[in-house]
PDB file of N, CA and C in Angstrom:
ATOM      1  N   UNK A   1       0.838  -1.187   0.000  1.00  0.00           N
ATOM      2  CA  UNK A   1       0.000   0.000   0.000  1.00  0.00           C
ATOM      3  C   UNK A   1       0.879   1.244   0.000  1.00  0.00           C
ATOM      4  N   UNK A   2       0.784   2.096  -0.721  1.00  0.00           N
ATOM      5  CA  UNK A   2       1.299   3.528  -0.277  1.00  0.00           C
ATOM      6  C   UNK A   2       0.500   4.482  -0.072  1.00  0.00           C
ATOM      7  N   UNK A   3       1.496   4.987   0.970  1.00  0.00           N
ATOM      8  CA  UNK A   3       0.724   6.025   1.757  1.00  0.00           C
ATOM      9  C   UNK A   3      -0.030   7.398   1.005  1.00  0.00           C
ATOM     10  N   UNK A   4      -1.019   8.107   1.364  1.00  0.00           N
ATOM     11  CA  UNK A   4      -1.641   9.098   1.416  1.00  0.00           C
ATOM     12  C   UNK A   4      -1.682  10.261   1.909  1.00  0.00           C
ATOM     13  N   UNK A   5      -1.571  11.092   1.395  1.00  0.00           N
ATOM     14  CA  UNK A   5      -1.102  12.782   1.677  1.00  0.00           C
ATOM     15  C   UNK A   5      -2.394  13.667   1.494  1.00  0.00           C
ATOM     16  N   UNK A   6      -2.281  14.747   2.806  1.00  0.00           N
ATOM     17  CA  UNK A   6      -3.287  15.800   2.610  1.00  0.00           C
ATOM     18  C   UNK A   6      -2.160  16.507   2.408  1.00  0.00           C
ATOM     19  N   UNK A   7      -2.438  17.871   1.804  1.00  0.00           N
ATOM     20  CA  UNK A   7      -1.829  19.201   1.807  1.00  0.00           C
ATOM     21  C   UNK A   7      -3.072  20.174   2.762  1.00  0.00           C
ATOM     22  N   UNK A   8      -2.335  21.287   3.835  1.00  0.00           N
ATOM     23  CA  UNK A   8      -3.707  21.876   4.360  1.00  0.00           C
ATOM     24  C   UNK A   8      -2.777  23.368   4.102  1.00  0.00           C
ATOM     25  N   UNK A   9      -3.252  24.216   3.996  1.00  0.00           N
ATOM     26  CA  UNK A   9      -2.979  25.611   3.530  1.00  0.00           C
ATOM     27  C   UNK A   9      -3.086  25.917   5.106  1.00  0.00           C
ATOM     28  N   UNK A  10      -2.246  26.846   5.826  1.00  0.00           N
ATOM     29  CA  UNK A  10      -2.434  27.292   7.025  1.00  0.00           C
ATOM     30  C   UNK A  10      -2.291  28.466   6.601  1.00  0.00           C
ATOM     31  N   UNK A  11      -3.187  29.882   6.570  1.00  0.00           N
ATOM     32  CA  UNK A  11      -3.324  30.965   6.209  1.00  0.00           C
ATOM     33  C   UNK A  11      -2.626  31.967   7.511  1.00  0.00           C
ATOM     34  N   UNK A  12      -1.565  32.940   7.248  1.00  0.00           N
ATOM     35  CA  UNK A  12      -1.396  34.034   8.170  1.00  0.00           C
ATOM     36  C   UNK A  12      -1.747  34.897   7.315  1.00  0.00           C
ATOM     37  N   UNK A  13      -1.410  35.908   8.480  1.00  0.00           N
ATOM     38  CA  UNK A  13      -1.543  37.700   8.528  1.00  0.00           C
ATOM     39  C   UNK A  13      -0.412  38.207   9.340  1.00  0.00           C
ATOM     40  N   UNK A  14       0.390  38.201   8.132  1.00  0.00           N
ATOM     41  CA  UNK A  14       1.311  38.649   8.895  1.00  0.00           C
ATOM     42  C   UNK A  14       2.618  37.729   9.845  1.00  0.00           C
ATOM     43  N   UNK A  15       2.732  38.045  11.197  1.00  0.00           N
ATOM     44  CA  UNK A  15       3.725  37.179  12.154  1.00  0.00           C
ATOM     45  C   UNK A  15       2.786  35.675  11.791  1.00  0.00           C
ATOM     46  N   UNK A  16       3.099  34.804  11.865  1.00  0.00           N
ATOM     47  CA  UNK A  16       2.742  33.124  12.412  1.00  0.00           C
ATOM     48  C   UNK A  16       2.952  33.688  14.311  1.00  0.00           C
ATOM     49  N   UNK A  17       1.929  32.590  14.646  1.00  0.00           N
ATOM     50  CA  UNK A  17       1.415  32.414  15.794  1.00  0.00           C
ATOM     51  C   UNK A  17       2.110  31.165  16.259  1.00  0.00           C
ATOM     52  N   UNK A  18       2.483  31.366  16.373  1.00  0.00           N
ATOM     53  CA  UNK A  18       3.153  29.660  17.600  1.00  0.00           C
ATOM     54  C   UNK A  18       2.252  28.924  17.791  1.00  0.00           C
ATOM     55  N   UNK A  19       1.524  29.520  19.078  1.00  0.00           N
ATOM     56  CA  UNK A  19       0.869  28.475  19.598  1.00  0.00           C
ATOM     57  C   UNK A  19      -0.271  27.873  18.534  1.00  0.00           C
ATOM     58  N   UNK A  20      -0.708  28.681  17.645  1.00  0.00           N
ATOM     59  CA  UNK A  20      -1.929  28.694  17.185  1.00  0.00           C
ATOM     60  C   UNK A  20      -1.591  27.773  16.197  1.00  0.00           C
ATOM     61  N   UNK A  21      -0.639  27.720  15.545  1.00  0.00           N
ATOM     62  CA  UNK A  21       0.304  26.693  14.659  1.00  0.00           C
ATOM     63  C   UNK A  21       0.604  25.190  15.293  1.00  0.00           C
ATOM     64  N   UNK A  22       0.706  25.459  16.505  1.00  0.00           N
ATOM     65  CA  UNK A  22       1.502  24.105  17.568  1.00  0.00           C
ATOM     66  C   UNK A  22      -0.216  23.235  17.637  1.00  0.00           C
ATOM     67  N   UNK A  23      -1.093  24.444  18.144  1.00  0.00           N
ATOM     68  CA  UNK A  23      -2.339  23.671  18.250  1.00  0.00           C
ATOM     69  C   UNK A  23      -3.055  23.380  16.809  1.00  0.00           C
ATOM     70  N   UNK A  24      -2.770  23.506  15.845  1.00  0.00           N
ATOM     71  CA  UNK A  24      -2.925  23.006  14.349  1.00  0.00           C
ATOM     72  C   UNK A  24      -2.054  21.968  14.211  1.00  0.00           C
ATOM     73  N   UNK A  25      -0.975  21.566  14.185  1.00  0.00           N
ATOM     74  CA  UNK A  25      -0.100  20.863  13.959  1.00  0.00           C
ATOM     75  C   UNK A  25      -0.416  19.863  14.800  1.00  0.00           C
ATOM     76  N   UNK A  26      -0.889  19.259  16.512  1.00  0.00           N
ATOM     77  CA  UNK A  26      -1.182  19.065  17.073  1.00  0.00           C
ATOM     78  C   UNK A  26      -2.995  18.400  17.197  1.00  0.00           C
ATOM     79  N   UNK A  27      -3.661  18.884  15.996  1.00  0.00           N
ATOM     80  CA  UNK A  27      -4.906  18.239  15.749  1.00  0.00           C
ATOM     81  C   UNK A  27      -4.735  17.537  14.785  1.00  0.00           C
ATOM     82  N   UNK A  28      -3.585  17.107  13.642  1.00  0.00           N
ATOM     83  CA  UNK A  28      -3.679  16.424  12.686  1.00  0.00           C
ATOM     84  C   UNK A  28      -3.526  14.929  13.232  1.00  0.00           C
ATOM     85  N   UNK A  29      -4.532  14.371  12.576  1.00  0.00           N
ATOM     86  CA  UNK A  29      -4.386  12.545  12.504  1.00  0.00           C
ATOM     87  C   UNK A  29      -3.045  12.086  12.348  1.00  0.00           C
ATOM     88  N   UNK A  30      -2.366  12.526  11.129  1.00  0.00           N
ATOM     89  CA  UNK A  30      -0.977  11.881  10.490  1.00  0.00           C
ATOM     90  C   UNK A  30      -0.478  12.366  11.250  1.00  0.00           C
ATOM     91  N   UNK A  31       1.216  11.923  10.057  1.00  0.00           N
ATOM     92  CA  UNK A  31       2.386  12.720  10.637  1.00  0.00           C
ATOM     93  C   UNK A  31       2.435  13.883   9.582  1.00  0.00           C
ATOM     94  N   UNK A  32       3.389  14.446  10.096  1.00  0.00           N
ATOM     95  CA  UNK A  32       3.637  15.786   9.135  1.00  0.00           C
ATOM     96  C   UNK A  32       5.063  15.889   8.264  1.00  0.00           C
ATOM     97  N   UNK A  33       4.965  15.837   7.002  1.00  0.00           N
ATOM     98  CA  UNK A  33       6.261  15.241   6.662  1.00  0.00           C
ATOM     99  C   UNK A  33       6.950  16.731   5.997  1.00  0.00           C
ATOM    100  N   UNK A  34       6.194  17.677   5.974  1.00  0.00           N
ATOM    101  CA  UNK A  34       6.655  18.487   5.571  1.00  0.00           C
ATOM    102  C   UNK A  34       6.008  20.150   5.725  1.00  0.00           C
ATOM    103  N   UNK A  35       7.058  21.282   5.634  1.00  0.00           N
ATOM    104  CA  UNK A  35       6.147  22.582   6.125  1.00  0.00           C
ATOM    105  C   UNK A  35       6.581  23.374   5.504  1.00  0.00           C
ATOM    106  N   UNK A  36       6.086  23.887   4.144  1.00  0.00           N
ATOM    107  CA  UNK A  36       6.768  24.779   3.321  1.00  0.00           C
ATOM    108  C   UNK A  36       6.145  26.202   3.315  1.00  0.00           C
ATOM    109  N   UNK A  37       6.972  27.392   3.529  1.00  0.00           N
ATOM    110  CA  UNK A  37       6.609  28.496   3.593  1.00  0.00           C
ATOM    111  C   UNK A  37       6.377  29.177   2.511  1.00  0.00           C
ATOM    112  N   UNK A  38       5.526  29.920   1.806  1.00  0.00           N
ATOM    113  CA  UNK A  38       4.975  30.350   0.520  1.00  0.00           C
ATOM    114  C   UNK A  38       5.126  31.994   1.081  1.00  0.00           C
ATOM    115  N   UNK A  39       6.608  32.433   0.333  1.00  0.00           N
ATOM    116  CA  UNK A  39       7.094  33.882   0.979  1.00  0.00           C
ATOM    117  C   UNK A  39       6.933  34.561  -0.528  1.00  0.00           C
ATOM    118  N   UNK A  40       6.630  36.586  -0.041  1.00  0.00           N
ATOM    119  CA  UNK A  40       6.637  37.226  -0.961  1.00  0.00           C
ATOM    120  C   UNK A  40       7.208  38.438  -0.562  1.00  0.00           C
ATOM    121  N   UNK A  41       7.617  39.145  -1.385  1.00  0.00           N
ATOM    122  CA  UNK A  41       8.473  40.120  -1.147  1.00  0.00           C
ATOM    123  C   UNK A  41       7.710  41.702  -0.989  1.00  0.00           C
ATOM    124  N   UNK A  42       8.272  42.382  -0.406  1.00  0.00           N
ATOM    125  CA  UNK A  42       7.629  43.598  -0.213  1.00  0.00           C
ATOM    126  C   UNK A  42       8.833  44.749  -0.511  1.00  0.00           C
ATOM    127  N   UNK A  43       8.457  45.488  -1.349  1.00  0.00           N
ATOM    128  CA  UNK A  43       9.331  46.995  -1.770  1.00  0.00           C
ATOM    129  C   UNK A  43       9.416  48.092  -0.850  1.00  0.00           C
ATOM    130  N   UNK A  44       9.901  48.626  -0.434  1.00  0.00           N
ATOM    131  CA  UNK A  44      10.011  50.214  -0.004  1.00  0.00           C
ATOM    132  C   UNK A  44      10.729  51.369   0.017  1.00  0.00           C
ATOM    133  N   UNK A  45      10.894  52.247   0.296  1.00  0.00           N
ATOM    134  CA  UNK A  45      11.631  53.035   0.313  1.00  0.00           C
ATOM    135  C   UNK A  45      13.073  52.602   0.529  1.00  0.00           C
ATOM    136  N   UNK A  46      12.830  52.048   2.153  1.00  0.00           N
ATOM    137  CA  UNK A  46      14.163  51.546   3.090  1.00  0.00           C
ATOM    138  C   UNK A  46      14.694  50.524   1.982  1.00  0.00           C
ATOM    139  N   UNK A  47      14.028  49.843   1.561  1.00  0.00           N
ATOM    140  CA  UNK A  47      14.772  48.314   0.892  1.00  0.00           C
ATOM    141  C   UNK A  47      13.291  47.216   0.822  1.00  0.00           C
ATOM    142  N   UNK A  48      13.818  46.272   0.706  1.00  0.00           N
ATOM    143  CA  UNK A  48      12.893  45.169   0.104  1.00  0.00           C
ATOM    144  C   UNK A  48      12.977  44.325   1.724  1.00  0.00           C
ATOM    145  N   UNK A  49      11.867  43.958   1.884  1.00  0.00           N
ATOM    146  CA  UNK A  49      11.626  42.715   3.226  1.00  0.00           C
ATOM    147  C   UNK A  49      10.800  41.349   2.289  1.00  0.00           C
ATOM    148  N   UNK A  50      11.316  40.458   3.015  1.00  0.00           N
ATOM    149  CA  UNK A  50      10.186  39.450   2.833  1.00  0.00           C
ATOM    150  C   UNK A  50       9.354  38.619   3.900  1.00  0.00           C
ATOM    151  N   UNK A  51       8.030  38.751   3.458  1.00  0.00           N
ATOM    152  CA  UNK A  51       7.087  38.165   4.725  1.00  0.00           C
ATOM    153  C   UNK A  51       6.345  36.953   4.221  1.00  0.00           C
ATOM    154  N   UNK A  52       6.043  35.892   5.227  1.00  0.00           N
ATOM    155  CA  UNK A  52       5.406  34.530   4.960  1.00  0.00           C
ATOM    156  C   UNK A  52       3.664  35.048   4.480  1.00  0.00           C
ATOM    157  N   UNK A  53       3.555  34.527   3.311  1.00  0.00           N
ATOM    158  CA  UNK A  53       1.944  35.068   3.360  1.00  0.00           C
ATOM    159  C   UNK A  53       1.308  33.747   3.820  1.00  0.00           C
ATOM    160  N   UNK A  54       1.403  32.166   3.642  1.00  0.00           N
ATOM    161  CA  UNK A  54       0.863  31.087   4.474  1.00  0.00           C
ATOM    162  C   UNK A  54       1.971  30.151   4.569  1.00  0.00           C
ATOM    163  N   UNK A  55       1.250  29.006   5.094  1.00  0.00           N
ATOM    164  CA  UNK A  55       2.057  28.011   5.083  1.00  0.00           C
ATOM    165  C   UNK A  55       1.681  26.268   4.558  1.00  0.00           C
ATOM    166  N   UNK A  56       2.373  25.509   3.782  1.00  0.00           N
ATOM    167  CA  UNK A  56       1.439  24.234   3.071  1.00  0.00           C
ATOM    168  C   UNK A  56       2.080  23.696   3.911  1.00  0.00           C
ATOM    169  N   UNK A  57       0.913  22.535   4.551  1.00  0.00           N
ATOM    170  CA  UNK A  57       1.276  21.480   5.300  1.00  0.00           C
ATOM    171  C   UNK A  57       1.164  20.180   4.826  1.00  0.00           C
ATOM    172  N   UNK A  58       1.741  19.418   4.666  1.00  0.00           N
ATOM    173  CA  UNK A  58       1.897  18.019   4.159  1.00  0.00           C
ATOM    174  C   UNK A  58       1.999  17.136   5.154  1.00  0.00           C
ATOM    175  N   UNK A  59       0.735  16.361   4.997  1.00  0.00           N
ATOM    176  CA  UNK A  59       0.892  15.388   6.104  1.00  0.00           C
ATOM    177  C   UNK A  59       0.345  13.607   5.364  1.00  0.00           C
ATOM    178  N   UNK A  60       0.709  12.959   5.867  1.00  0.00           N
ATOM    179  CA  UNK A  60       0.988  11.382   5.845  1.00  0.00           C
ATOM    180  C   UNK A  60      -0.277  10.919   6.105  1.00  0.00           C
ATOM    181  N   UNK A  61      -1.026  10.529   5.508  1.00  0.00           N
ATOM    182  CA  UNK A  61      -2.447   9.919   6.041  1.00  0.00           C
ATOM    183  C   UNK A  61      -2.218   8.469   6.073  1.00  0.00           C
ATOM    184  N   UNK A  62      -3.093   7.321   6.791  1.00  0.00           N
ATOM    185  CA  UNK A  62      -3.400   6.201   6.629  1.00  0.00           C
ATOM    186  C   UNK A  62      -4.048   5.604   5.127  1.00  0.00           C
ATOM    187  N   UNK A  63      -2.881   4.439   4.461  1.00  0.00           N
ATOM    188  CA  UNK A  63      -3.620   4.327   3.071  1.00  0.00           C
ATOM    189  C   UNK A  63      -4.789   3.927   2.926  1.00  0.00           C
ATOM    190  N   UNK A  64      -5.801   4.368   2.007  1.00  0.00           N
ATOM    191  CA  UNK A  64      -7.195   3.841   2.089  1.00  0.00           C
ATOM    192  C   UNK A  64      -6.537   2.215   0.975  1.00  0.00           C
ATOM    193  N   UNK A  65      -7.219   1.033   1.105  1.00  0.00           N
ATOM    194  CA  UNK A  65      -7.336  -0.086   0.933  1.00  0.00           C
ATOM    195  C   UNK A  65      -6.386  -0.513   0.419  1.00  0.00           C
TER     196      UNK A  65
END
């Protein structure tokens, strides 16, 4: 059997939340095999920053049959 994957979009604003992340991460069934940050850049005067706009979570599900 091979295994089964959700992807779940974890949406910020801005900073990521710890806890609020820990207690997301922390309700999933699987494991979590992976946490990729989806970053974009911002212009300004001063210079360029870059901020996380979400985050994809990849997690390991139980194979169905």
């Amino acid at each position: 059997m091979k295994p089964a994957y959700k992807v779940h979009k974890y949406g910020t604003t801005g900073d990521i939340d710890p806890l609020h992340l820990e207690l997301f991460l922390n309700s999933l069934d699987g494991e979590v095999e992976a946490i990729l940050p989806n970053l974009n850049r911002q212009y300004t005067p001063l210079g360029v920053y870059a901020y996380t706009n979400y985050l994809l979570i990849v997690e390991r599900t139980k194979a169905v049959g």
